[in-house]
Protein backbone atom coordinates (compact mmCIF):
# COMPACT_ATOMS: atom_id res chain seq x y z
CA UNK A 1 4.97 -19.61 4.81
CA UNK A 2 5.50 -17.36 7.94
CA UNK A 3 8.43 -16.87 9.07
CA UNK A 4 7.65 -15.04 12.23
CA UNK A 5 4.77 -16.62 15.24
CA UNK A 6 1.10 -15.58 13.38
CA UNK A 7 -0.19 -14.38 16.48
CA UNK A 8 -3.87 -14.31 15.94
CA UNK A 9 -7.11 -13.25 17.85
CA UNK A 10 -10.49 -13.10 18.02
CA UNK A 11 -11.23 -10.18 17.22
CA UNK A 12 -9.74 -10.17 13.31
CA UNK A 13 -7.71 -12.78 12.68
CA UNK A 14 -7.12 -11.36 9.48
CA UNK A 15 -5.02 -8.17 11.50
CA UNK A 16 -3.68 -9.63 14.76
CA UNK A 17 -0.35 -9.77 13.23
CA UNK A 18 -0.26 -6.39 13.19
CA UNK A 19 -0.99 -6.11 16.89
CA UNK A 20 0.18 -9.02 18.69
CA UNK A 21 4.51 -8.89 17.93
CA UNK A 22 5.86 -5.38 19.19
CA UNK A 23 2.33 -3.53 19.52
CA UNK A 24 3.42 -0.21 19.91
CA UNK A 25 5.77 -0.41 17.00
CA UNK A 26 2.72 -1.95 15.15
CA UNK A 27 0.53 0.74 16.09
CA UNK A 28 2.61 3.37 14.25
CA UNK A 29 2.62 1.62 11.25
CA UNK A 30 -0.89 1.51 11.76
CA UNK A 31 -1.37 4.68 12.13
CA UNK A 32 1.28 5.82 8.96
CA UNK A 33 -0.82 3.77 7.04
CA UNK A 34 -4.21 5.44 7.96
CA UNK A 35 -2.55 9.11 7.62
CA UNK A 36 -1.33 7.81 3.75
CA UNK A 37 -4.67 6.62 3.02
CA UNK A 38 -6.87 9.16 4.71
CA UNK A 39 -5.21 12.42 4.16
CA UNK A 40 -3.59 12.20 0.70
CA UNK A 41 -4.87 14.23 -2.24
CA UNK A 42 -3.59 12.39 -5.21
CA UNK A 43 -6.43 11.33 -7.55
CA UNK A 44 -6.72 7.24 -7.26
CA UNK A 45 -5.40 6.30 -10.14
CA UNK A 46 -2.05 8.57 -9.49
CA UNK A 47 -2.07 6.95 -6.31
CA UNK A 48 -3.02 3.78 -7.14
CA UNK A 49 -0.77 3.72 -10.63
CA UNK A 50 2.08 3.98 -8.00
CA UNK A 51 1.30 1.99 -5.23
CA UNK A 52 0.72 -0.93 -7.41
CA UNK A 53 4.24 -0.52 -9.14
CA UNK A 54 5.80 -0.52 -5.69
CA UNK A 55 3.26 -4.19 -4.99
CA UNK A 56 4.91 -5.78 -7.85
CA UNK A 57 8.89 -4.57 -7.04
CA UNK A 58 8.42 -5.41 -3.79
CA UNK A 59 6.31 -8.70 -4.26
CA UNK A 60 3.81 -8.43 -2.10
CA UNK A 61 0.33 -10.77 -2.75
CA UNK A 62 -1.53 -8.41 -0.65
CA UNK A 63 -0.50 -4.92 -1.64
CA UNK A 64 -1.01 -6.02 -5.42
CA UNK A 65 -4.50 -7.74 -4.96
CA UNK A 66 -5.84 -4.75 -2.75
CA UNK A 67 -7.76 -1.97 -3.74
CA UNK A 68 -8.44 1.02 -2.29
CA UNK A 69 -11.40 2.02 -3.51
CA UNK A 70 -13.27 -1.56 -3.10
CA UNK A 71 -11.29 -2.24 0.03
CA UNK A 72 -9.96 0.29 1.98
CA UNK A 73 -13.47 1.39 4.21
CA UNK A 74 -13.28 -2.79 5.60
CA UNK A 75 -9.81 -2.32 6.19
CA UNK A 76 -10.03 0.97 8.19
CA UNK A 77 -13.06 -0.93 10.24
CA UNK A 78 -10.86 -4.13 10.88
CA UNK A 79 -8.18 -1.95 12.58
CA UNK A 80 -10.50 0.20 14.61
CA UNK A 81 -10.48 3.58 12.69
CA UNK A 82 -13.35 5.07 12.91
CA UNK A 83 -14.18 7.44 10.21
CA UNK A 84 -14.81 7.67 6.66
CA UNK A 85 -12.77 5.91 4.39
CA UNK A 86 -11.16 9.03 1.65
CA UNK A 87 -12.54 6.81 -1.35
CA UNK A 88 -14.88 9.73 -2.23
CA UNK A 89 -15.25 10.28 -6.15
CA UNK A 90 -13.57 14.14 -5.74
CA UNK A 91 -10.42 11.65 -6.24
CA UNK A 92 -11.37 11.33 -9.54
CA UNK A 93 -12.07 7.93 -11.60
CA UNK A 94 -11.65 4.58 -9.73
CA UNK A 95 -9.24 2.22 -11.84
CA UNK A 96 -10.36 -0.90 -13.09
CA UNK A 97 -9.15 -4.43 -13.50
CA UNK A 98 -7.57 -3.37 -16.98
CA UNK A 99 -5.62 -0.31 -15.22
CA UNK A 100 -4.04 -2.45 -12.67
CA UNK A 101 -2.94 -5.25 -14.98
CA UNK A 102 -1.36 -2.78 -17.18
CA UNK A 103 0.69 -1.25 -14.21
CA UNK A 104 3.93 -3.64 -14.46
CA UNK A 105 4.36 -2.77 -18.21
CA UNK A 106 2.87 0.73 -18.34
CA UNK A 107 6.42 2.23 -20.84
CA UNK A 108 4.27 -0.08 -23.18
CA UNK A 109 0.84 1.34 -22.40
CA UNK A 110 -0.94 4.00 -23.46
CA UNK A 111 -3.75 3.96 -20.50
CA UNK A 112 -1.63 6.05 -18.67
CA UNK A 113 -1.43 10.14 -18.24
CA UNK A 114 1.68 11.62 -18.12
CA UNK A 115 0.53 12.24 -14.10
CA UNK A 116 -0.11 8.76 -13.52
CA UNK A 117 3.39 7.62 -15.91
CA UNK A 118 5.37 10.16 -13.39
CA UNK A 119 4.27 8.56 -10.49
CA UNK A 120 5.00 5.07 -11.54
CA UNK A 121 8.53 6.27 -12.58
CA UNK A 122 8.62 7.94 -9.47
CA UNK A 123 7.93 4.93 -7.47
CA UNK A 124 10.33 2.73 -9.20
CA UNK A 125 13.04 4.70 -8.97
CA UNK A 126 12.12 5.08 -5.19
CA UNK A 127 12.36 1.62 -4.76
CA UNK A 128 14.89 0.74 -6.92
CA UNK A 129 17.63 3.24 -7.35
CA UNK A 130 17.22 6.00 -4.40
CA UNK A 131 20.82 7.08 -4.61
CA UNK A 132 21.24 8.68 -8.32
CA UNK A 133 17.76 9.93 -7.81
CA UNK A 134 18.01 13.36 -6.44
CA UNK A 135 20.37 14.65 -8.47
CA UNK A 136 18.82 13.87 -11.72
CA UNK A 137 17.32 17.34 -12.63
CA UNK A 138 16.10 16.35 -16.07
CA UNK A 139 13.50 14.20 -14.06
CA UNK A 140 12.96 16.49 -11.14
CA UNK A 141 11.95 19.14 -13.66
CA UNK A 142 9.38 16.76 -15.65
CA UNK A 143 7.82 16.06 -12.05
CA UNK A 144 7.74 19.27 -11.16
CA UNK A 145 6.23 20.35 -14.14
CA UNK A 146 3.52 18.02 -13.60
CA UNK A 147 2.90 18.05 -9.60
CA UNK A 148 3.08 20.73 -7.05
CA UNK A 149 5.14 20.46 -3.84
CA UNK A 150 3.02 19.34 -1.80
CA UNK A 151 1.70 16.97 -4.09
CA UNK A 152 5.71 15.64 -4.47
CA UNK A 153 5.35 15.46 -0.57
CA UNK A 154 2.30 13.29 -0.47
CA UNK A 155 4.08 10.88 -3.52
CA UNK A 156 7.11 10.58 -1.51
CA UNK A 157 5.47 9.70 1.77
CA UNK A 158 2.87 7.38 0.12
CA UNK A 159 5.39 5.70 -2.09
CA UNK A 160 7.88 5.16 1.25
CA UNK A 161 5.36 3.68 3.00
CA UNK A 162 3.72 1.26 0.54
CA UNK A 163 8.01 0.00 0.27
CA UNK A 164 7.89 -0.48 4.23
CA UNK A 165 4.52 -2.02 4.36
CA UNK A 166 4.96 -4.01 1.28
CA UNK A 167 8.65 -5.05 2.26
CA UNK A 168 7.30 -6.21 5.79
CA UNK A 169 4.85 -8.25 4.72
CA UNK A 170 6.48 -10.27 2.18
CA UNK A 171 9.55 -10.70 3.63
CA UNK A 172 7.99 -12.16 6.43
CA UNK A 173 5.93 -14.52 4.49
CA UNK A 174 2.54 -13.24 5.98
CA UNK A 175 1.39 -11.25 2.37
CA UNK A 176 -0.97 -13.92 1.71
CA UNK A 177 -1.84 -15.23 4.76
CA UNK A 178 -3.09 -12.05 6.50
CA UNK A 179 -5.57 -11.24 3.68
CA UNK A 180 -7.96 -13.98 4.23
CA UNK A 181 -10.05 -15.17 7.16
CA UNK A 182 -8.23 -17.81 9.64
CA UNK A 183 -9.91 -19.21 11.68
CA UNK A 184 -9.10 -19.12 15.13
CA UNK A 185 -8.07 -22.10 17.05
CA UNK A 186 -9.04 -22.70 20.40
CA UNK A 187 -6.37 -24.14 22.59
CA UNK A 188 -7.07 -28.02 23.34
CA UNK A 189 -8.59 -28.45 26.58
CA UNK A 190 -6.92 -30.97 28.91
CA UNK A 191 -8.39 -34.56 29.35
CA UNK A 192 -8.59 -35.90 32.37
């Protein structure tokens, strides 16, 4: 259940959320968002191995059920970007159905690469204990040892923003709502 007005539209009911409470503020989430998706390097399922982990800490229905590879050229169309979605296959493998359900338990798994098992850590620990984090050099030297620093940059900001997002969405009850199609209701006209 919402707990905010659903302001919809008729252009996407699916997004006017986004764009009808506090636009402006909406429009640079927006636009973090697209600079996350469109401009990171990380392979998909290094990316996608943590931005999962940060759908399931933080709850959210929609972060958890999309993907980016299936879904993320109709998203970038429903919010009016206009160019080509970065799902191309330089990113490396797509991950399947059997990648993402393994996510929430991957210390059990052995799906993941040490890469992709970094970045999960790495989100978690994000999310979930920020304070001790920097100063625990045993793990900053395993993550260095495994990702560049620009690479640790584009974690870091994707990771942050997939919390925000995430966090937004549930907490306001719209996670499941705003996924699907709604349709529109016209105001009733007045009877004379």
């Amino acid at each position: 259940m919402a707990r905010i007005a659903e302001i919809r539209g008729p252009q996407d009911p699916r997004i006017a959320i986004w764009q009808g409470l506090q636009p402006e503020m909406a429009g640079a989430f927006v636009a973090l968002s697209e600079a996350v998706y469109q401009h990171t390097k990380l392979e998909f399922r290094v990316a996608e191995a943590a931005r999962i982990r940060i759908a399931h800490i933080n709850g959210c229905l929609l972060c958890q059920n999309f993907r980016v590879a299936a879904d993320l050229s109709d998203l970038m169309a429903r919010v009016g970007v206009a160019e080509e979605a970065n799902v191309s296959a330089t990113r490396g493998p797509v991950p399947d159905e059997v990648f993402y359900s393994a996510v929430e338990n991957w210390r059990e798994s052995a799906l993941f690469s040490e890469r992709e098992r970094l970045a999960i850590e790495y989100a978690e620990r994000i999310a979930e204990s920020p304070r001790e984090l920097p100063g625990d050099d045993e793990f900053w030297s395993r993550l260095s040892a495994a990702f560049g620093d620009a690479e640790i940059a584009d974690l870091t900001y994707s990771i942050t923003t997939w919390i925000a997002t995430g966090r937004f969405v549930h907490v306001l009850g719209i996670d499941g709502s705003c996924a699907l199609p709604v349709a529109v209701q016209e105001p009733a006209s007045a009877t004379v």
